[in-house]
N, C-alpha and C. Protein backbone atom coordinates (compact mmCIF):
# COMPACT_ATOMS: atom_id res chain seq x y z
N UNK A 1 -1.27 -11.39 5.53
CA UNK A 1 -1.75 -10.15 6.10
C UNK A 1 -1.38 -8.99 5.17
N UNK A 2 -2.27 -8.20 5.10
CA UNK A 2 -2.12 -6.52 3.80
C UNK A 2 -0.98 -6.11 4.50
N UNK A 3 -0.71 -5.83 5.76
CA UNK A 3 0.73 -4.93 6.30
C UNK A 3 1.66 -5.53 5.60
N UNK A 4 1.86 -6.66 5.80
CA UNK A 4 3.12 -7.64 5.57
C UNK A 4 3.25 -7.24 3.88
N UNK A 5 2.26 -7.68 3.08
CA UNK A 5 2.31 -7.28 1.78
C UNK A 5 2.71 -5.48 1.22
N UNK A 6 2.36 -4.75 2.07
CA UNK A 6 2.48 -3.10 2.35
C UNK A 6 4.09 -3.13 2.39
N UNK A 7 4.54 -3.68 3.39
CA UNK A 7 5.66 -3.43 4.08
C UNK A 7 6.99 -3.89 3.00
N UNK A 8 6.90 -5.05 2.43
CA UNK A 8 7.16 -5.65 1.30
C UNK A 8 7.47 -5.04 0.02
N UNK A 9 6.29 -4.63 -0.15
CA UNK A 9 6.33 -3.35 -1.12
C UNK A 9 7.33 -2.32 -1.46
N UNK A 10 7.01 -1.76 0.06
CA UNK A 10 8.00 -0.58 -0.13
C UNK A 10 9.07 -0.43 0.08
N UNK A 11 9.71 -2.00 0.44
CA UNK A 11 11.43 -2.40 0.66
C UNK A 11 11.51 -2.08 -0.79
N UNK A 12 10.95 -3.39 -1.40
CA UNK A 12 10.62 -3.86 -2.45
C UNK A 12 10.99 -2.93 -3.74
N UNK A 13 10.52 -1.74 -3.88
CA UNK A 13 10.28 -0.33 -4.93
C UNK A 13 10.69 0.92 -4.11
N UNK A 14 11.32 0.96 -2.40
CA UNK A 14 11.80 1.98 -2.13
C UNK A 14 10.68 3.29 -2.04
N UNK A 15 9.90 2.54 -1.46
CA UNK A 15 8.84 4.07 -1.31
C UNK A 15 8.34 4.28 -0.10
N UNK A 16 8.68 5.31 -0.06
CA UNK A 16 8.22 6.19 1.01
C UNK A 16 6.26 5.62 1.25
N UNK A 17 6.44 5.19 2.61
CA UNK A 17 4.88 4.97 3.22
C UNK A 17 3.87 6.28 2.80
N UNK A 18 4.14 7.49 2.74
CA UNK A 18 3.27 8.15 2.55
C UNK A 18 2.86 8.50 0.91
N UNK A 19 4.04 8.14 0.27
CA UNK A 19 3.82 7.91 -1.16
C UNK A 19 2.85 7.06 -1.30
N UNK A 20 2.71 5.68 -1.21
CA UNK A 20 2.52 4.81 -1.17
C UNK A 20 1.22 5.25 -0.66
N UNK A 21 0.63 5.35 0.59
CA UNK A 21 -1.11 6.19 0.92
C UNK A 21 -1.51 6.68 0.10
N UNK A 22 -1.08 7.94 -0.13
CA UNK A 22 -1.58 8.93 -1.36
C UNK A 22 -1.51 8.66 -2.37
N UNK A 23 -0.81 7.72 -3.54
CA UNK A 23 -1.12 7.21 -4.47
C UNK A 23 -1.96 6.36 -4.59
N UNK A 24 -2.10 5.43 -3.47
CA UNK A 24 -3.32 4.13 -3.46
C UNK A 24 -4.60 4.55 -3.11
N UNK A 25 -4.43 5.39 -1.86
CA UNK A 25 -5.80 5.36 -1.64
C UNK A 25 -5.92 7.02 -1.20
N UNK A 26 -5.61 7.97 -1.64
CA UNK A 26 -5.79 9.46 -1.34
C UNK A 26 -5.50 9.90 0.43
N UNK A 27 -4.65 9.02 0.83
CA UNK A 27 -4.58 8.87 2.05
C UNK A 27 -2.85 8.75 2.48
N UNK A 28 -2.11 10.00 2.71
CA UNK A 28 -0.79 9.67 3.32
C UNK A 28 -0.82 9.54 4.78
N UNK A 29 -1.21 9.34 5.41
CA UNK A 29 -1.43 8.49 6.78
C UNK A 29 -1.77 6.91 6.76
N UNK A 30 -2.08 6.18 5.69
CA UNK A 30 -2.59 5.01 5.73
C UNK A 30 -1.60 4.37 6.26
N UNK A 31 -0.20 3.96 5.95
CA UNK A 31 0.38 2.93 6.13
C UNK A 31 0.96 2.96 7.88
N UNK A 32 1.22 4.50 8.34
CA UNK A 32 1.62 4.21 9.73
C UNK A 32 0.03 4.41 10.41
N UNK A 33 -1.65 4.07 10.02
CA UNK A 33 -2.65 4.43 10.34
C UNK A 33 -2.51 2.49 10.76
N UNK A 34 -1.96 1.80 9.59
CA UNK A 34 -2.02 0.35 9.73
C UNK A 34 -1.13 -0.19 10.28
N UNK A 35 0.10 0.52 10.63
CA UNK A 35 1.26 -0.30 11.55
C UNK A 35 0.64 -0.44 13.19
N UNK A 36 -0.78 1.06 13.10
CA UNK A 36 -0.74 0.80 14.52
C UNK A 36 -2.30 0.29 15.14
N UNK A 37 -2.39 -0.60 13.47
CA UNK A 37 -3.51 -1.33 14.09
C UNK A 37 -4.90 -1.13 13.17
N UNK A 38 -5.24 -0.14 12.94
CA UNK A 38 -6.20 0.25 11.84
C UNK A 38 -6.32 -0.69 10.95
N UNK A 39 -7.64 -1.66 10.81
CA UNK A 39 -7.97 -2.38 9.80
C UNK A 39 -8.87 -1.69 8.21
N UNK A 40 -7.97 -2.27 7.15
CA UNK A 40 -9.14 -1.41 6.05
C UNK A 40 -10.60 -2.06 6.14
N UNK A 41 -11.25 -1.17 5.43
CA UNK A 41 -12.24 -2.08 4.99
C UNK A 41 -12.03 -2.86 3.51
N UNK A 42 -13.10 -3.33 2.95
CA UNK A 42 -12.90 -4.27 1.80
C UNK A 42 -12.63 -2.99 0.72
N UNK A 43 -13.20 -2.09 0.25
CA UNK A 43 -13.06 -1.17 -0.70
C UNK A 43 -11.49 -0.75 -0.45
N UNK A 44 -11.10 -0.25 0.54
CA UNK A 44 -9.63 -0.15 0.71
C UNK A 44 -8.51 -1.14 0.38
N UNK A 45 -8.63 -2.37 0.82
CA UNK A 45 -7.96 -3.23 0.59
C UNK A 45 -7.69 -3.93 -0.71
N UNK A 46 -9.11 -3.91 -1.31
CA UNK A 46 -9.06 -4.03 -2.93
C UNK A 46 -8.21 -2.91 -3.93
N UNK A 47 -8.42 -1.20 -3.13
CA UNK A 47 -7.63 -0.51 -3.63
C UNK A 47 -6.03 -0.44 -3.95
N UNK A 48 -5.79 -1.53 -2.54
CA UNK A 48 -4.34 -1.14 -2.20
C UNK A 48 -3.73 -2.39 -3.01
N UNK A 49 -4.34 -3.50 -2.62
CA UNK A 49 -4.11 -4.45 -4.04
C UNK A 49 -4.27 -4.60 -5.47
N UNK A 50 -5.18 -3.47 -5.97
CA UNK A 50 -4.81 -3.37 -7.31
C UNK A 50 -3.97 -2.14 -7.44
N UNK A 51 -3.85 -1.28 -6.40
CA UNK A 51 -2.71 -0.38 -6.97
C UNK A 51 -1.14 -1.25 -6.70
N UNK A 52 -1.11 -2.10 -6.01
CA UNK A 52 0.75 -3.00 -5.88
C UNK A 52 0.14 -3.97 -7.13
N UNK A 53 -0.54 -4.38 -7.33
CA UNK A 53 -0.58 -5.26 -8.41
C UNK A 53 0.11 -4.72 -10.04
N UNK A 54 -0.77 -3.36 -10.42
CA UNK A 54 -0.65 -2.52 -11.67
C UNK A 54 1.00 -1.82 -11.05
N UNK A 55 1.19 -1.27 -10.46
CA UNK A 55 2.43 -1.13 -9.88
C UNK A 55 3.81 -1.87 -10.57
N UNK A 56 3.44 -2.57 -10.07
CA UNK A 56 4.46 -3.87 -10.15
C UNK A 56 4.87 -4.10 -11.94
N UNK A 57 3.22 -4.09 -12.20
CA UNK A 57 3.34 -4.38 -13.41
C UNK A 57 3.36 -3.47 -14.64
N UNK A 58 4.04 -2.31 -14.46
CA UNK A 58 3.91 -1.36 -15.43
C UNK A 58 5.59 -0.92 -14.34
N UNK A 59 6.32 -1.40 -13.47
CA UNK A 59 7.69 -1.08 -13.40
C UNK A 59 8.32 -2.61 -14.04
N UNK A 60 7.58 -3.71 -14.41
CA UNK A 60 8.36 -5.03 -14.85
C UNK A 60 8.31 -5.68 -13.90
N UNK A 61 7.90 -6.06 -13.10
CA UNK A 61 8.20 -7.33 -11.87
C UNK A 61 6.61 -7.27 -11.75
């Protein structure tokens, strides 16, 4: 599930949920928009996975 992977994340690199919106997808409401249920669509979800993907990989992990 994207939350679980979201949530992960930001143990993960220590970021603030609304960081994390507004850098991925121009959106600082996204992540508590998805704790309470809000599904993305496909364009979103692709966003939010290549932004933790490049993420990841331009801090080394």
């Amino acid at each position: 599930m994207l939350l679980i992977k979201i949530e992960k994340f930001l143990q993960e690199f220590r970021m603030p949920p609304t960081r994390f919106g507004r850098d991925c997808a121009r959106d600082p409401r996204l992540v508590f928009d998805l704790r309470l249920g809000r599904e993305p669509g496909a364009r979103v979800s692709r966003s939010i996975e290549h932004f933790m993907n490049t993420y990841r990989r331009s801090h080394g992990q």
